[in-house]
Protein backbone atom coordinates (compact mmCIF):
# COMPACT_ATOMS: atom_id res chain seq x y z
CA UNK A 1 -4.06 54.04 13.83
CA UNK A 2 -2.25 56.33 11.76
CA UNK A 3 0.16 56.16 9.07
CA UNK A 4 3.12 57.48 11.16
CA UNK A 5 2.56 55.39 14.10
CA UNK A 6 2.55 52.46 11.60
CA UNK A 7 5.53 53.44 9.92
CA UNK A 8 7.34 54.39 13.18
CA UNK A 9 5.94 50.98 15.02
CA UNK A 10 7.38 51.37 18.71
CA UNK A 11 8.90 47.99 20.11
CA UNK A 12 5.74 46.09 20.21
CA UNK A 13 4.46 46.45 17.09
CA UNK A 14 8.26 45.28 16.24
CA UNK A 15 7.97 41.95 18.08
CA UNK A 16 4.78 41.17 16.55
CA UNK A 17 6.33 41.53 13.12
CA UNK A 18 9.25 39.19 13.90
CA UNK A 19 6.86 36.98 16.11
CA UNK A 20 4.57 36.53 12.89
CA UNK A 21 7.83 35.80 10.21
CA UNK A 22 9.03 33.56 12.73
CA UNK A 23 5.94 31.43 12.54
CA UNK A 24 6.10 31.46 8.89
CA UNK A 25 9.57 30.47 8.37
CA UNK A 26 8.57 27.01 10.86
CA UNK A 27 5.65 26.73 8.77
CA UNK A 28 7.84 26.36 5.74
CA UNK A 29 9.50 23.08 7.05
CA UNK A 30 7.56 20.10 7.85
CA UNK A 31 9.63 18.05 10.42
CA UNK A 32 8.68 14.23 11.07
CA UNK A 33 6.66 14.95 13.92
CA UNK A 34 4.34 17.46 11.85
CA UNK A 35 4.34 14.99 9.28
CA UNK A 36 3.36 11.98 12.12
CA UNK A 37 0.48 14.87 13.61
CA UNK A 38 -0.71 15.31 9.68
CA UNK A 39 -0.65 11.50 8.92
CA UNK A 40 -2.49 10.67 12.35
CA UNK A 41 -5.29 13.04 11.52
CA UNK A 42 -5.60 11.95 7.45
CA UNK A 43 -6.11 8.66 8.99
CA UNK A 44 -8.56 9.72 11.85
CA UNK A 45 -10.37 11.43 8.62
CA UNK A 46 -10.05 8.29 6.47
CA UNK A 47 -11.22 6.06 8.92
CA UNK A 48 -14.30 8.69 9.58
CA UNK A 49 -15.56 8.42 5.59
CA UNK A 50 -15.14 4.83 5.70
CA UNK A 51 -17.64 4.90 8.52
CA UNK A 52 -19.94 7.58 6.98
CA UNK A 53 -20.07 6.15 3.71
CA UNK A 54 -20.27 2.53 4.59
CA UNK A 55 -24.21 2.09 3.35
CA UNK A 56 -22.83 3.12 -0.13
CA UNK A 57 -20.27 -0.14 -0.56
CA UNK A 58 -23.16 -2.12 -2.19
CA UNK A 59 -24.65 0.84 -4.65
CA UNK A 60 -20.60 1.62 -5.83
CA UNK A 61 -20.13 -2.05 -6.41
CA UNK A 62 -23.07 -3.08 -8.45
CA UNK A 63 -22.24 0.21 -10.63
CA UNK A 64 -18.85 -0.60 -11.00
CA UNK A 65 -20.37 -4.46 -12.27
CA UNK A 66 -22.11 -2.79 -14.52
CA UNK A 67 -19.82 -0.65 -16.02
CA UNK A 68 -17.43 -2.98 -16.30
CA UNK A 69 -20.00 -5.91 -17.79
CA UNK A 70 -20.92 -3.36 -20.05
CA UNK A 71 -17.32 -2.14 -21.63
CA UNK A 72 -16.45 -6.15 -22.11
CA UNK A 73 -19.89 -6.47 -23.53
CA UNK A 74 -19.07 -3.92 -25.81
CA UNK A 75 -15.39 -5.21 -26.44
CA UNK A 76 -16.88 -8.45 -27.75
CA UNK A 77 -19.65 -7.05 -29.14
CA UNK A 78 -17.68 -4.63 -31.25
CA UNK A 79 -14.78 -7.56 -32.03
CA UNK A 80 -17.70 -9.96 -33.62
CA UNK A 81 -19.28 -7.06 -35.07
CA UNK A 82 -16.30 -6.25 -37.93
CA UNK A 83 -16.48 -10.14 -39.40
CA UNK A 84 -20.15 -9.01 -40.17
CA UNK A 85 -19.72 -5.54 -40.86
CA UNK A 86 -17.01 -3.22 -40.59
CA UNK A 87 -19.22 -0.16 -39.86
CA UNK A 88 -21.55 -2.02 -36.99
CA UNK A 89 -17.95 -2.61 -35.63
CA UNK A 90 -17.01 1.34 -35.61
CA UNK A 91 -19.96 2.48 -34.54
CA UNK A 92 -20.11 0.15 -31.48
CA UNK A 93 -16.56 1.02 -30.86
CA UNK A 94 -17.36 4.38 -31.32
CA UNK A 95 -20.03 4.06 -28.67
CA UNK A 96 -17.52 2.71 -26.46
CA UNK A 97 -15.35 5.46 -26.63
CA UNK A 98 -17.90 8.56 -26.51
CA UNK A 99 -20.34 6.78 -23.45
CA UNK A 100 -18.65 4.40 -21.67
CA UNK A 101 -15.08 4.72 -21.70
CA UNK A 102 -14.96 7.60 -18.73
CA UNK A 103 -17.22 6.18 -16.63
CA UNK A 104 -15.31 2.51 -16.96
CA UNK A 105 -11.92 4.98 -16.44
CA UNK A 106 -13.87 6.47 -13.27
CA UNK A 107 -14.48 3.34 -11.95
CA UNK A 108 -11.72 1.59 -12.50
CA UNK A 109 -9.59 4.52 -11.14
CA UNK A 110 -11.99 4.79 -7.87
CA UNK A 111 -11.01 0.93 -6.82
CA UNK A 112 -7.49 0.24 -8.29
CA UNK A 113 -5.42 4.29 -8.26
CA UNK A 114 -6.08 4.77 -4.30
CA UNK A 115 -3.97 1.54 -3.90
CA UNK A 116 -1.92 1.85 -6.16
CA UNK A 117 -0.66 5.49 -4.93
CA UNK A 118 -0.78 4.01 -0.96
CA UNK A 119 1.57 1.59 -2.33
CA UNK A 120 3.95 3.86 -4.27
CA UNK A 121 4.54 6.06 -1.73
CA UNK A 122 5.49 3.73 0.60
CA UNK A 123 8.69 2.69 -1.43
């Protein structure tokens, strides 16, 4: 096509213009029964990684024992530590902070925030 023709679009190349912002402007508001279609198919999908990743309960739970086991470990570790020595107590606290304080936030964010979110959005 050339410039001029698309410049001086006849009355087809007009409707598909108007055709196309129309479709944009419903795009742009999300009525209940897009948001129904949209929540039906986030659950279809839910449901479908809950099936796929169903051999992978037992693995996730015995890390997330012993992550956890290991931060209160540490906690009580690092508590009894600073009647003996203040600087056995930093460093193990220090430990706790640098290793195993993101992967305890991981976890505990991974079994607790999904819930928590489901259940603020409902109110």
């Amino acid at each position: 096509m050339s410039i001029l023709s698309r410049i001086f679009a006849g009355p087809t190349e007009t409707n598909k213009i108007i055709d196309g912002a129309i479709v944009g402007l419903d795009k742009i508001v999300f009525t209940q029964e897009e948001r129904a279609d949209a929540n039906a198919k986030l659950g279809e999908w839910y449901l479908k990684y809950l099936t796929a990743t169903e051999g992978q309960n037992l693995a996730r739970r015995a890390i997330a024992l012993i992550v956890v086991t290991l931060w209160s470990l540490l906690i009580l570790l690092g508590v009894a530590a600073h009647w003996i020595s203040y600087e056995y107590s930093e460093f193990i606290f220090r430990v706790l902070v640098d290793v195993v304080l993101q992967p305890f936030s991981i976890v505990i964010g991974f079994y607790f925030l999904t819930h928590a979110v489901r259940a603020y959005k409902k109110d």
